[in-house]
C-alpha atoms as a PDB file:
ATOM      1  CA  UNK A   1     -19.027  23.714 -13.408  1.00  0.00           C
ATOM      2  CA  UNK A   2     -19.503  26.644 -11.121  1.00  0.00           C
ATOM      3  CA  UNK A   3     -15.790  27.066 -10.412  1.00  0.00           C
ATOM      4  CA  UNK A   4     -16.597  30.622  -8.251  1.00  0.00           C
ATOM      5  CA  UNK A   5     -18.339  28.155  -5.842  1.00  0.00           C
ATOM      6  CA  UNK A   6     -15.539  25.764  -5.626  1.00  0.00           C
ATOM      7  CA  UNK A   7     -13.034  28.725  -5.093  1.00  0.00           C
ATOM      8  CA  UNK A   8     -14.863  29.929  -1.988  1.00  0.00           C
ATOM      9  CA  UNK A   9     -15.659  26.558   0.024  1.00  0.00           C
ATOM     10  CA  UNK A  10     -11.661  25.963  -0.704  1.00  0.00           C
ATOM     11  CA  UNK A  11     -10.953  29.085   0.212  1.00  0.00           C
ATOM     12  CA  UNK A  12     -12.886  29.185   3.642  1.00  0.00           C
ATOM     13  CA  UNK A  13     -11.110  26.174   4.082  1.00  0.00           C
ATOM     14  CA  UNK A  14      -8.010  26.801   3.674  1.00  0.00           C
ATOM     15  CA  UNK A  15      -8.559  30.562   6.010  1.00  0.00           C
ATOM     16  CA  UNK A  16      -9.408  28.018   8.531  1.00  0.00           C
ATOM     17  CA  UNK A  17      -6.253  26.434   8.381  1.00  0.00           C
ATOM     18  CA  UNK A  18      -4.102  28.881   8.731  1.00  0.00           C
ATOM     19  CA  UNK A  19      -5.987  30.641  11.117  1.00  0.00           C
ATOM     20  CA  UNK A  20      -5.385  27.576  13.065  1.00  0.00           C
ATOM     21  CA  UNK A  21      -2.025  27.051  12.361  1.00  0.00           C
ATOM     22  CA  UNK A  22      -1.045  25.575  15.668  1.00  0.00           C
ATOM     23  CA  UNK A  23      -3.554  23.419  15.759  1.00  0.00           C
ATOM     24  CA  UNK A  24      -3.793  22.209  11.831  1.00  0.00           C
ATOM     25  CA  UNK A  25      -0.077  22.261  11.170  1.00  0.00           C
ATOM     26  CA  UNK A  26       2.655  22.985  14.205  1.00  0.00           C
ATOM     27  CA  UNK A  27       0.267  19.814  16.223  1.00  0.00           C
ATOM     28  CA  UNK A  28       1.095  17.331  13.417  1.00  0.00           C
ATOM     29  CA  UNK A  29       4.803  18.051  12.227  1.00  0.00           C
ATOM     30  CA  UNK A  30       5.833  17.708  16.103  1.00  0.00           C
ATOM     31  CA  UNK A  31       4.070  14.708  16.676  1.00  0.00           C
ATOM     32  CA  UNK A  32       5.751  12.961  13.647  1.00  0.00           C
ATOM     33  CA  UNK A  33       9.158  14.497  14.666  1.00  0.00           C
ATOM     34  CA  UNK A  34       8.772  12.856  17.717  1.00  0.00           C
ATOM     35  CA  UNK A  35       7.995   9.480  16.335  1.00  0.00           C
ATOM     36  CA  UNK A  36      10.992   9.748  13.909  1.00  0.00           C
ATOM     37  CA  UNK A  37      13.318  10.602  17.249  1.00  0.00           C
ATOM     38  CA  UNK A  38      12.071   7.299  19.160  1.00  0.00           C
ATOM     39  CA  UNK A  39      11.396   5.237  16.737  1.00  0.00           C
ATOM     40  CA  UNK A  40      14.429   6.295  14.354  1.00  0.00           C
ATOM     41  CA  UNK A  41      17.244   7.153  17.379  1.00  0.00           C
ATOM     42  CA  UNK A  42      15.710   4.199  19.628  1.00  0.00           C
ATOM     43  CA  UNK A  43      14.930   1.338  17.694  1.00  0.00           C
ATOM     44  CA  UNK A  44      16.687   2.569  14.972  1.00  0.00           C
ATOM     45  CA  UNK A  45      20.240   1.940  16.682  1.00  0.00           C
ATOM     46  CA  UNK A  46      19.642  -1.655  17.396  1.00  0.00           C
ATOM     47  CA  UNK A  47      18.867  -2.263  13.519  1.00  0.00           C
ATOM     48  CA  UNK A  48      21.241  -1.786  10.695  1.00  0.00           C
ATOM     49  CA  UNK A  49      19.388  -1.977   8.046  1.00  0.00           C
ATOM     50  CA  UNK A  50      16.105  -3.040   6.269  1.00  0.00           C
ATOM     51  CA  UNK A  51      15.940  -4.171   2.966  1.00  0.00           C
ATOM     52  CA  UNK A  52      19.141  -2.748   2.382  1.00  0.00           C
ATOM     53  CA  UNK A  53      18.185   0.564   3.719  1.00  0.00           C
ATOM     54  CA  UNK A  54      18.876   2.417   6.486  1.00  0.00           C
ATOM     55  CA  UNK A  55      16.095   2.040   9.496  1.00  0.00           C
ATOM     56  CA  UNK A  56      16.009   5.991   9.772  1.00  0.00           C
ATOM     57  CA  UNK A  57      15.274   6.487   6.239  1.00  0.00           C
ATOM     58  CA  UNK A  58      12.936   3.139   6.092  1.00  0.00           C
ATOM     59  CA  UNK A  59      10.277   4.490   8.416  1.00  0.00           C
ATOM     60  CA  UNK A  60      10.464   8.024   6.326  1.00  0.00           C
ATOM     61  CA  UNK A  61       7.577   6.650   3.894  1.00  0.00           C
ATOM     62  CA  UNK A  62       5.490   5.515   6.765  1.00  0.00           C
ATOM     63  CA  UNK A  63       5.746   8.405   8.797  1.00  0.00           C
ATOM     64  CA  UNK A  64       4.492  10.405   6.100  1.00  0.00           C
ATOM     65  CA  UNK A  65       1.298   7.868   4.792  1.00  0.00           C
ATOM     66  CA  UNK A  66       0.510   8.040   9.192  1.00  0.00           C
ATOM     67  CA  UNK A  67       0.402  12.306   8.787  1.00  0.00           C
ATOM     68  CA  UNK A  68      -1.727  12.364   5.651  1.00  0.00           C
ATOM     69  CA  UNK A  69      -3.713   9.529   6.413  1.00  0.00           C
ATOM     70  CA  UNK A  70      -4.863  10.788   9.592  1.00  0.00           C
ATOM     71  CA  UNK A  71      -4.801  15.032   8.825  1.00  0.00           C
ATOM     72  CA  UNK A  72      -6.645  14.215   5.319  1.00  0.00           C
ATOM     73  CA  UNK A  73      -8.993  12.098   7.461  1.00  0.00           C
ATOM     74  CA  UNK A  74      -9.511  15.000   9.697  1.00  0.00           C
ATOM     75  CA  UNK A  75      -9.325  17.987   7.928  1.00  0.00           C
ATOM     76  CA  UNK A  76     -12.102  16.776   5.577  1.00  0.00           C
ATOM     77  CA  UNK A  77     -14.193  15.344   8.647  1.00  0.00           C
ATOM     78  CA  UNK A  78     -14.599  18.434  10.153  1.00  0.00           C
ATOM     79  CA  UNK A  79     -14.753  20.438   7.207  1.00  0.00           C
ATOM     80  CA  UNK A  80     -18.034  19.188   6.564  1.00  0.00           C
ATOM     81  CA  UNK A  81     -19.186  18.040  10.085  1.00  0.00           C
ATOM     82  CA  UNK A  82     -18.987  21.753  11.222  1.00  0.00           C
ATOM     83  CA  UNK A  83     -21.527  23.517   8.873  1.00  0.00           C
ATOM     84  CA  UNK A  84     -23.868  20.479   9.431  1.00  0.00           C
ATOM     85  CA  UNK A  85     -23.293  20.548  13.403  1.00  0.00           C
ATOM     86  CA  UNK A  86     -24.364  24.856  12.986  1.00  0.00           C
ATOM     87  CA  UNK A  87     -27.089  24.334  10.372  1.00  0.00           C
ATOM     88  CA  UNK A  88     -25.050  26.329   7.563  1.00  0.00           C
ATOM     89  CA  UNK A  89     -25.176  23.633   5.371  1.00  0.00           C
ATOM     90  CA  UNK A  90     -28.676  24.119   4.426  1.00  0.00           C
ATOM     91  CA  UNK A  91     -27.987  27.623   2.645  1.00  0.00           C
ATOM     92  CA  UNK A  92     -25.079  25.222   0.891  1.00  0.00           C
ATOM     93  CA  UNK A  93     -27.631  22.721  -0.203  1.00  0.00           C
ATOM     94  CA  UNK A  94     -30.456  25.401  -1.229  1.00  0.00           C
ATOM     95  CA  UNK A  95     -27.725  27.532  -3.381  1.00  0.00           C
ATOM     96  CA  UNK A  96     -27.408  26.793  -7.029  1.00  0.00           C
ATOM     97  CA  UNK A  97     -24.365  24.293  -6.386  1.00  0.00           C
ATOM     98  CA  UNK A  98     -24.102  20.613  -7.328  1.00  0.00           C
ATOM     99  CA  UNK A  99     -22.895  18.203  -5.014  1.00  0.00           C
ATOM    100  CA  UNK A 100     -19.553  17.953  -7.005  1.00  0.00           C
ATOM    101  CA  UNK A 101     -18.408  21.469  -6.683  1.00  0.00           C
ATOM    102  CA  UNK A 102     -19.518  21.173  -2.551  1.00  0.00           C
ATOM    103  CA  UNK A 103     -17.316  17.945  -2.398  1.00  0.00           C
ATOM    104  CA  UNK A 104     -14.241  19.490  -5.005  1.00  0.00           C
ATOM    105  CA  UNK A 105     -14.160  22.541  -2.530  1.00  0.00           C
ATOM    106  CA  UNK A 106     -13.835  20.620   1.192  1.00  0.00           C
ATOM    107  CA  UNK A 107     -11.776  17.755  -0.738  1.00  0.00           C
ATOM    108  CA  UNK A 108      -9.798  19.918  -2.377  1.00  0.00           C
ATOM    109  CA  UNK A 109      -8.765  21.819   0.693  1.00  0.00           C
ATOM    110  CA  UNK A 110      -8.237  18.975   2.631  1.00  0.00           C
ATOM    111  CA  UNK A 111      -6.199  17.267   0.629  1.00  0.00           C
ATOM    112  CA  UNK A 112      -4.351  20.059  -0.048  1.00  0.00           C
ATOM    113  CA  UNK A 113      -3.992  20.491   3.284  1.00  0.00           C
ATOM    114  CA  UNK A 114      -2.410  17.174   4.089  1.00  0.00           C
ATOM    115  CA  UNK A 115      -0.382  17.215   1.096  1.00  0.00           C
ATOM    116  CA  UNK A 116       1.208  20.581   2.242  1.00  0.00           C
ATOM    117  CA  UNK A 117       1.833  18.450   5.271  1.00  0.00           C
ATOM    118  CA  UNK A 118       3.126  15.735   3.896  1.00  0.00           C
ATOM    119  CA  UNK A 119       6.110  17.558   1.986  1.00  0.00           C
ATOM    120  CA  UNK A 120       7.276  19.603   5.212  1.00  0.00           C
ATOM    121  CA  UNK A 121       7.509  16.340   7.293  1.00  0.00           C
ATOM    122  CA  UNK A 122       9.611  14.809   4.139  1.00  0.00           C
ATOM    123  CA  UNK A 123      12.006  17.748   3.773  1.00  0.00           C
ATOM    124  CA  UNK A 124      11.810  17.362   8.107  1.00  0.00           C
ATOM    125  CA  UNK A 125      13.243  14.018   7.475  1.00  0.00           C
ATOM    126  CA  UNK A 126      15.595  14.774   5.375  1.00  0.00           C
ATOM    127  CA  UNK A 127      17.472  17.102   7.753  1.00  0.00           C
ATOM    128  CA  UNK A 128      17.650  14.194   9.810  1.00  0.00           C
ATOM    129  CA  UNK A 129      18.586  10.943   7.583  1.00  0.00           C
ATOM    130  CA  UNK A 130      19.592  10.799   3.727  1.00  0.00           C
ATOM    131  CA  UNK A 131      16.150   9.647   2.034  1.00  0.00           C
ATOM    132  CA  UNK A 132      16.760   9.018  -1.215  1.00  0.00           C
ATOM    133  CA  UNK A 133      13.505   9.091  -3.944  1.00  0.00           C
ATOM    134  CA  UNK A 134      14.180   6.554  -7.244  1.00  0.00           C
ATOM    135  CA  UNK A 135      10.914   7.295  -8.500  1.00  0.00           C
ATOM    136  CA  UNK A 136       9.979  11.127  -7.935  1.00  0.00           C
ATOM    137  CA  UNK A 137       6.537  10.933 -10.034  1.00  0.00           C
ATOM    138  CA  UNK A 138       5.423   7.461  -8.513  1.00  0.00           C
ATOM    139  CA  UNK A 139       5.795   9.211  -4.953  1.00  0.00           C
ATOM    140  CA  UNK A 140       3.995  12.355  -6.090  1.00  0.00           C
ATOM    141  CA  UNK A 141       1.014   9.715  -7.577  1.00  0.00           C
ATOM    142  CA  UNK A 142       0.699   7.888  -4.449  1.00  0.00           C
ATOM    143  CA  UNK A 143       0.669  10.907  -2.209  1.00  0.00           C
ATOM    144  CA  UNK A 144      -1.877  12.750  -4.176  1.00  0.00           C
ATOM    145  CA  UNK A 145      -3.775   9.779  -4.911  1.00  0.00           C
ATOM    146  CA  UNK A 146      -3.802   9.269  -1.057  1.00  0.00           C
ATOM    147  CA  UNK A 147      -5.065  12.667   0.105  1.00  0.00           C
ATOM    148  CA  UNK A 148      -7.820  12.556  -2.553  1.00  0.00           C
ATOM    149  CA  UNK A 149      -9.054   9.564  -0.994  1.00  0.00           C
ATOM    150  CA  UNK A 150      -8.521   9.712   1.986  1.00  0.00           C
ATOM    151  CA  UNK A 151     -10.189  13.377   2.126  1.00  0.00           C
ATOM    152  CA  UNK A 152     -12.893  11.425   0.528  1.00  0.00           C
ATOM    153  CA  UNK A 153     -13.080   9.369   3.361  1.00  0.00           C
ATOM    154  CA  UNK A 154     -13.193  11.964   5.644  1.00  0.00           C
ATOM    155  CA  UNK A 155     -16.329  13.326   4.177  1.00  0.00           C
ATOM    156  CA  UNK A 156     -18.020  10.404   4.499  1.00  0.00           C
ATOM    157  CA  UNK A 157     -17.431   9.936   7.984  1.00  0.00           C
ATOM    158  CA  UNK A 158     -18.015  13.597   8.846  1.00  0.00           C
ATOM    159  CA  UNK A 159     -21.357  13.027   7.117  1.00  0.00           C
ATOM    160  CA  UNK A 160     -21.779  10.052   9.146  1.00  0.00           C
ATOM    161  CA  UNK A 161     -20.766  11.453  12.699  1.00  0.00           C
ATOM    162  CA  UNK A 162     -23.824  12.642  15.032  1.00  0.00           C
ATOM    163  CA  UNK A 163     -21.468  14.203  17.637  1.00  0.00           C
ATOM    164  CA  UNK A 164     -17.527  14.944  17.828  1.00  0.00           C
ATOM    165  CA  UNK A 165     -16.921  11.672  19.728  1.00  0.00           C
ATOM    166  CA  UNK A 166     -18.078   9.930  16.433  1.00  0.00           C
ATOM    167  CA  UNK A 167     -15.996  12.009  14.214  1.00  0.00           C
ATOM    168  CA  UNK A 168     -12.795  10.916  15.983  1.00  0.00           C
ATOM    169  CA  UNK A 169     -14.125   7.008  16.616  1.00  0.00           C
ATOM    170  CA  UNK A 170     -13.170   5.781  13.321  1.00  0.00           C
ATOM    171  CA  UNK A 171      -9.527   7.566  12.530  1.00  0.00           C
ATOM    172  CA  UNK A 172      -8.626   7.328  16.494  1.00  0.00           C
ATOM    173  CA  UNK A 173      -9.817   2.943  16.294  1.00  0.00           C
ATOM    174  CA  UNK A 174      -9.989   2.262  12.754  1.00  0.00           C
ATOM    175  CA  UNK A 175      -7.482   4.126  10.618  1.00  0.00           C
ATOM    176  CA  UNK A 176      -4.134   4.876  13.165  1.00  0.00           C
ATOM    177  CA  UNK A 177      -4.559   1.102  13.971  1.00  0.00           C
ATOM    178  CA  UNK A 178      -4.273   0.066  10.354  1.00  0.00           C
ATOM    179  CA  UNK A 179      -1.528   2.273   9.772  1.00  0.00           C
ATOM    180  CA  UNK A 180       0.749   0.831  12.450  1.00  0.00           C
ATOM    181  CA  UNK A 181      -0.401  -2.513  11.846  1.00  0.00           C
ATOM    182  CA  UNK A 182       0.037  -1.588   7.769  1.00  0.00           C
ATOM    183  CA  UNK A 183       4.259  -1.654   7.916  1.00  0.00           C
ATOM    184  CA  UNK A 184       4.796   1.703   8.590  1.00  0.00           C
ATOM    185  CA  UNK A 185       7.846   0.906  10.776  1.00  0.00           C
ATOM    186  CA  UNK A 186       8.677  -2.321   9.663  1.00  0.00           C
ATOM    187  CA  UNK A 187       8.095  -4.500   6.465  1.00  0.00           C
ATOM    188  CA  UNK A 188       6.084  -7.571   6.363  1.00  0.00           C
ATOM    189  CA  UNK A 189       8.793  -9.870   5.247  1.00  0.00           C
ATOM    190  CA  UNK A 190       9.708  -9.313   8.807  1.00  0.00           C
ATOM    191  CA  UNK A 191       6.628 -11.179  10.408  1.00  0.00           C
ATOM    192  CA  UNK A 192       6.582 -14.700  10.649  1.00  0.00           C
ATOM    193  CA  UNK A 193       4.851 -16.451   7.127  1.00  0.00           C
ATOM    194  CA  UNK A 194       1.209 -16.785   8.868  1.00  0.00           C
ATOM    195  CA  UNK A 195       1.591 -12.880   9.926  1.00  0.00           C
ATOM    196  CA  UNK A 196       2.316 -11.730   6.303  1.00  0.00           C
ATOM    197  CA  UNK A 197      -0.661 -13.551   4.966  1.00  0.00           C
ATOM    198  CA  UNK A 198      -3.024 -12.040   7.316  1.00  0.00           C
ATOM    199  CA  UNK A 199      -1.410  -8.317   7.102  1.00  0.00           C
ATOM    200  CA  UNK A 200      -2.177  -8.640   3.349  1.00  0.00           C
ATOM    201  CA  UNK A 201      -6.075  -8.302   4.169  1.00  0.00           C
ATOM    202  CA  UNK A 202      -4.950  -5.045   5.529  1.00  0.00           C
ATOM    203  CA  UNK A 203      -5.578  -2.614   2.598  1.00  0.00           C
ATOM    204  CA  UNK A 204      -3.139   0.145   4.125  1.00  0.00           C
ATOM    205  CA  UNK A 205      -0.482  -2.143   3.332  1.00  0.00           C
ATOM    206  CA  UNK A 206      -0.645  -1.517  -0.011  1.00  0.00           C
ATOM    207  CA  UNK A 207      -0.934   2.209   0.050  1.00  0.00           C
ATOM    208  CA  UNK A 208       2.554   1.785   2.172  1.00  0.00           C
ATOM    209  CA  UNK A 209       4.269  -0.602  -0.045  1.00  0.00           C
ATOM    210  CA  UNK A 210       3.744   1.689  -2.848  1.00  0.00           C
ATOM    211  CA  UNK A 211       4.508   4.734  -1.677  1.00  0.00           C
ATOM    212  CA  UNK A 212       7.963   3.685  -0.028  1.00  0.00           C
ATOM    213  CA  UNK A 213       8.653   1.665  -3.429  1.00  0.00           C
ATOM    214  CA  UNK A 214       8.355   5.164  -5.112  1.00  0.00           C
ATOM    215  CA  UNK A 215      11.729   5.857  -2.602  1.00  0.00           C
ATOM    216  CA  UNK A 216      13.851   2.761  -2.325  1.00  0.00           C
ATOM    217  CA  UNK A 217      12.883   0.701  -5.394  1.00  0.00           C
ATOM    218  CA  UNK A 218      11.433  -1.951  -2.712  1.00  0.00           C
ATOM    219  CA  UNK A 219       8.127  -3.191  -2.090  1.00  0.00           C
ATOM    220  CA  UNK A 220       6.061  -5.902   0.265  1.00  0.00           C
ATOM    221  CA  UNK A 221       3.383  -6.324  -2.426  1.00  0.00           C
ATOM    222  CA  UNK A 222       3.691  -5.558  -6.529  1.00  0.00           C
ATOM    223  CA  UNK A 223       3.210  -1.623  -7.361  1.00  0.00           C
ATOM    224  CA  UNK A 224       0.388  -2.527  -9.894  1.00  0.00           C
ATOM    225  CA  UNK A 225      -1.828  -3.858  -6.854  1.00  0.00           C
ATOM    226  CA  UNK A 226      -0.947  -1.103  -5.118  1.00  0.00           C
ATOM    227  CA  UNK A 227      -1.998   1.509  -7.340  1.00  0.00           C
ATOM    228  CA  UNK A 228      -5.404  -1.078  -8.263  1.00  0.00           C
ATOM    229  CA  UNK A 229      -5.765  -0.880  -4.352  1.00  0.00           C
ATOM    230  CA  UNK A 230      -5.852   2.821  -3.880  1.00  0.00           C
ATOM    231  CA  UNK A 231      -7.563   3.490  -7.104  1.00  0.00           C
ATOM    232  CA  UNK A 232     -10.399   1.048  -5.831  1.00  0.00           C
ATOM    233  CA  UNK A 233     -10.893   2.886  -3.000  1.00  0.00           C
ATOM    234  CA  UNK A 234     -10.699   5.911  -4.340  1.00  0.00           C
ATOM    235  CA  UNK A 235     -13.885   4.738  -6.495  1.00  0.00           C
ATOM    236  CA  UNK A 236     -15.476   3.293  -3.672  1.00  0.00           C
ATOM    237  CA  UNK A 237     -15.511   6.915  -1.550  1.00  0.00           C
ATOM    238  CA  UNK A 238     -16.761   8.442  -4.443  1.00  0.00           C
ATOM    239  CA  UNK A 239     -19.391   6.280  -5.377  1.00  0.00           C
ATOM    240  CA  UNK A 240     -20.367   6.164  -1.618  1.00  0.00           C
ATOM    241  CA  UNK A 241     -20.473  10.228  -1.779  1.00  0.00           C
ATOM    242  CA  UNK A 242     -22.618  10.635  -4.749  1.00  0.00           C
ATOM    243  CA  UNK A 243     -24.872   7.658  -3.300  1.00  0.00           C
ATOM    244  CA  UNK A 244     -25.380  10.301   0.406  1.00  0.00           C
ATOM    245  CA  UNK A 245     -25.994  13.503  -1.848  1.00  0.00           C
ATOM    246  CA  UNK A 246     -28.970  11.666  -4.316  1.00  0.00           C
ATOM    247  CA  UNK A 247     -30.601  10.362  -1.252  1.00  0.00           C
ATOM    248  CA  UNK A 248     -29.585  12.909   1.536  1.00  0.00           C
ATOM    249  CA  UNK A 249     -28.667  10.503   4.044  1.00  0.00           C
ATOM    250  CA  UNK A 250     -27.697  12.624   7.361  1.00  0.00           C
ATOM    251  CA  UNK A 251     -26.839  15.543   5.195  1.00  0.00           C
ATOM    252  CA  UNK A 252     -30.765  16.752   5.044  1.00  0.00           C
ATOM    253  CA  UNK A 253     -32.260  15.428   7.959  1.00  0.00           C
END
């Protein structure tokens, strides 16, 4: 393992981001304090309580799965979509560096990335409502676990995209849909019995369910699928990512 290699496409990386702090990390933590004011003030004054918990502190979980989802999705996206788009990816490909260190190094930082994000929008939160967490290392598991794969994600579509449209077509129609659809401000005991069978083929669910289980003790599906849900995936990516670097699918074209 060439760990120098890994250090400097993280490191790159994670210049970037702070060089763009506006963009990468101000953007994001406004946007979600916005959602918490309408969605927590607004809505969240006409309902008492869900599941026993406050509505305020009940969409705290989903706010935060929306942020990483989305700036894991991104980060990693464009990490690897940019050197391709200027042709520097070829001196990355000819140097003496497997395909694991090149994907530990934009992974890394992007999940890293979206994890730092992740924790200031919680400790945002909590200046707002009390959020209370029963099960500290669960919610550490699932929010690592979902930057990983998510990141992962994100390099395959930034692999995938021939143009920036593309590279924002999937997270802009795909992934925010899912999200909101996935009981990020609501749970799916809520929806009528014929809705909560169909949201179950939504796999975002389950990444939600988990991760707001590792707060209030509660969940819409059983923790064990969740984790077997978000492990899968996490598999999937993976084995999709080692599939594009053995047969250079749109990475040496």
């Amino acid at each position: 393992m060439n760990f120098t290699a890994v250090w400097a496409i993280y490191y790159s990386e994670m210049v970037r981001f702070f060089r763009t702090i506006a963009q990468s990390f101000i953007s994001p933590v406004i946007s979600t304090s916005l959602y918490f004011v309408v969605f927590g003030a607004a809505i969240g004054s006409r309902i008492d309580q869900v599941e026993g918990v406050s509505y305020g502190a009940f969409i705290v979980p989903g706010l935060i799965m929306l942020s990483v989802m989305t700036q894991a999705l991104s980060n990693a996206s464009f990490g690897i979509y940019f050197p391709k788009f200027i042709g520097t990816i070829y001196e990355l490909l000819s140097a003496p560096v497997s395909f694991l260190e090149i994907v530990l190094g934009f992974v890394g930082a992007a999940a890293t990335k979206a994890l730092f994000i992740g924790v200031v929008i919680l400790v945002t939160a909590s200046m707002f409502v009390d959020v209370p967490v029963t099960h500290p290392w669960a919610m550490v598991l699932f929010l690592v676990l979902t930057c990983v794969s998510f990141s992962l994600f994100g390099f395959i579509i930034g692999v995938w995209a021939g143009n920036f449209e593309q590279l924002q077509l999937i997270p802009l129609l795909v992934v925010t849909p899912l999200v909101f659809l996935g009981g990020s401000f609501y749970s799916i005991a809520m929806l009528p019995p014929i809705w909560q069978k169909i949201t179950l083929f939504n796999p975002v669910v389950y990444l939600i369910s988990g991760f707001r289980w590792s707060f209030f003790g509660t969940a819409d599906v059983p923790v064990g699928l969740s984790l077997l849900a978000i492990f899968g995936f996490t598999a999937l990516c993976m084995g999709i990512i080692w599939w594009i670097f053995k047969t250079g699918w749109r990475i040496r074209a």
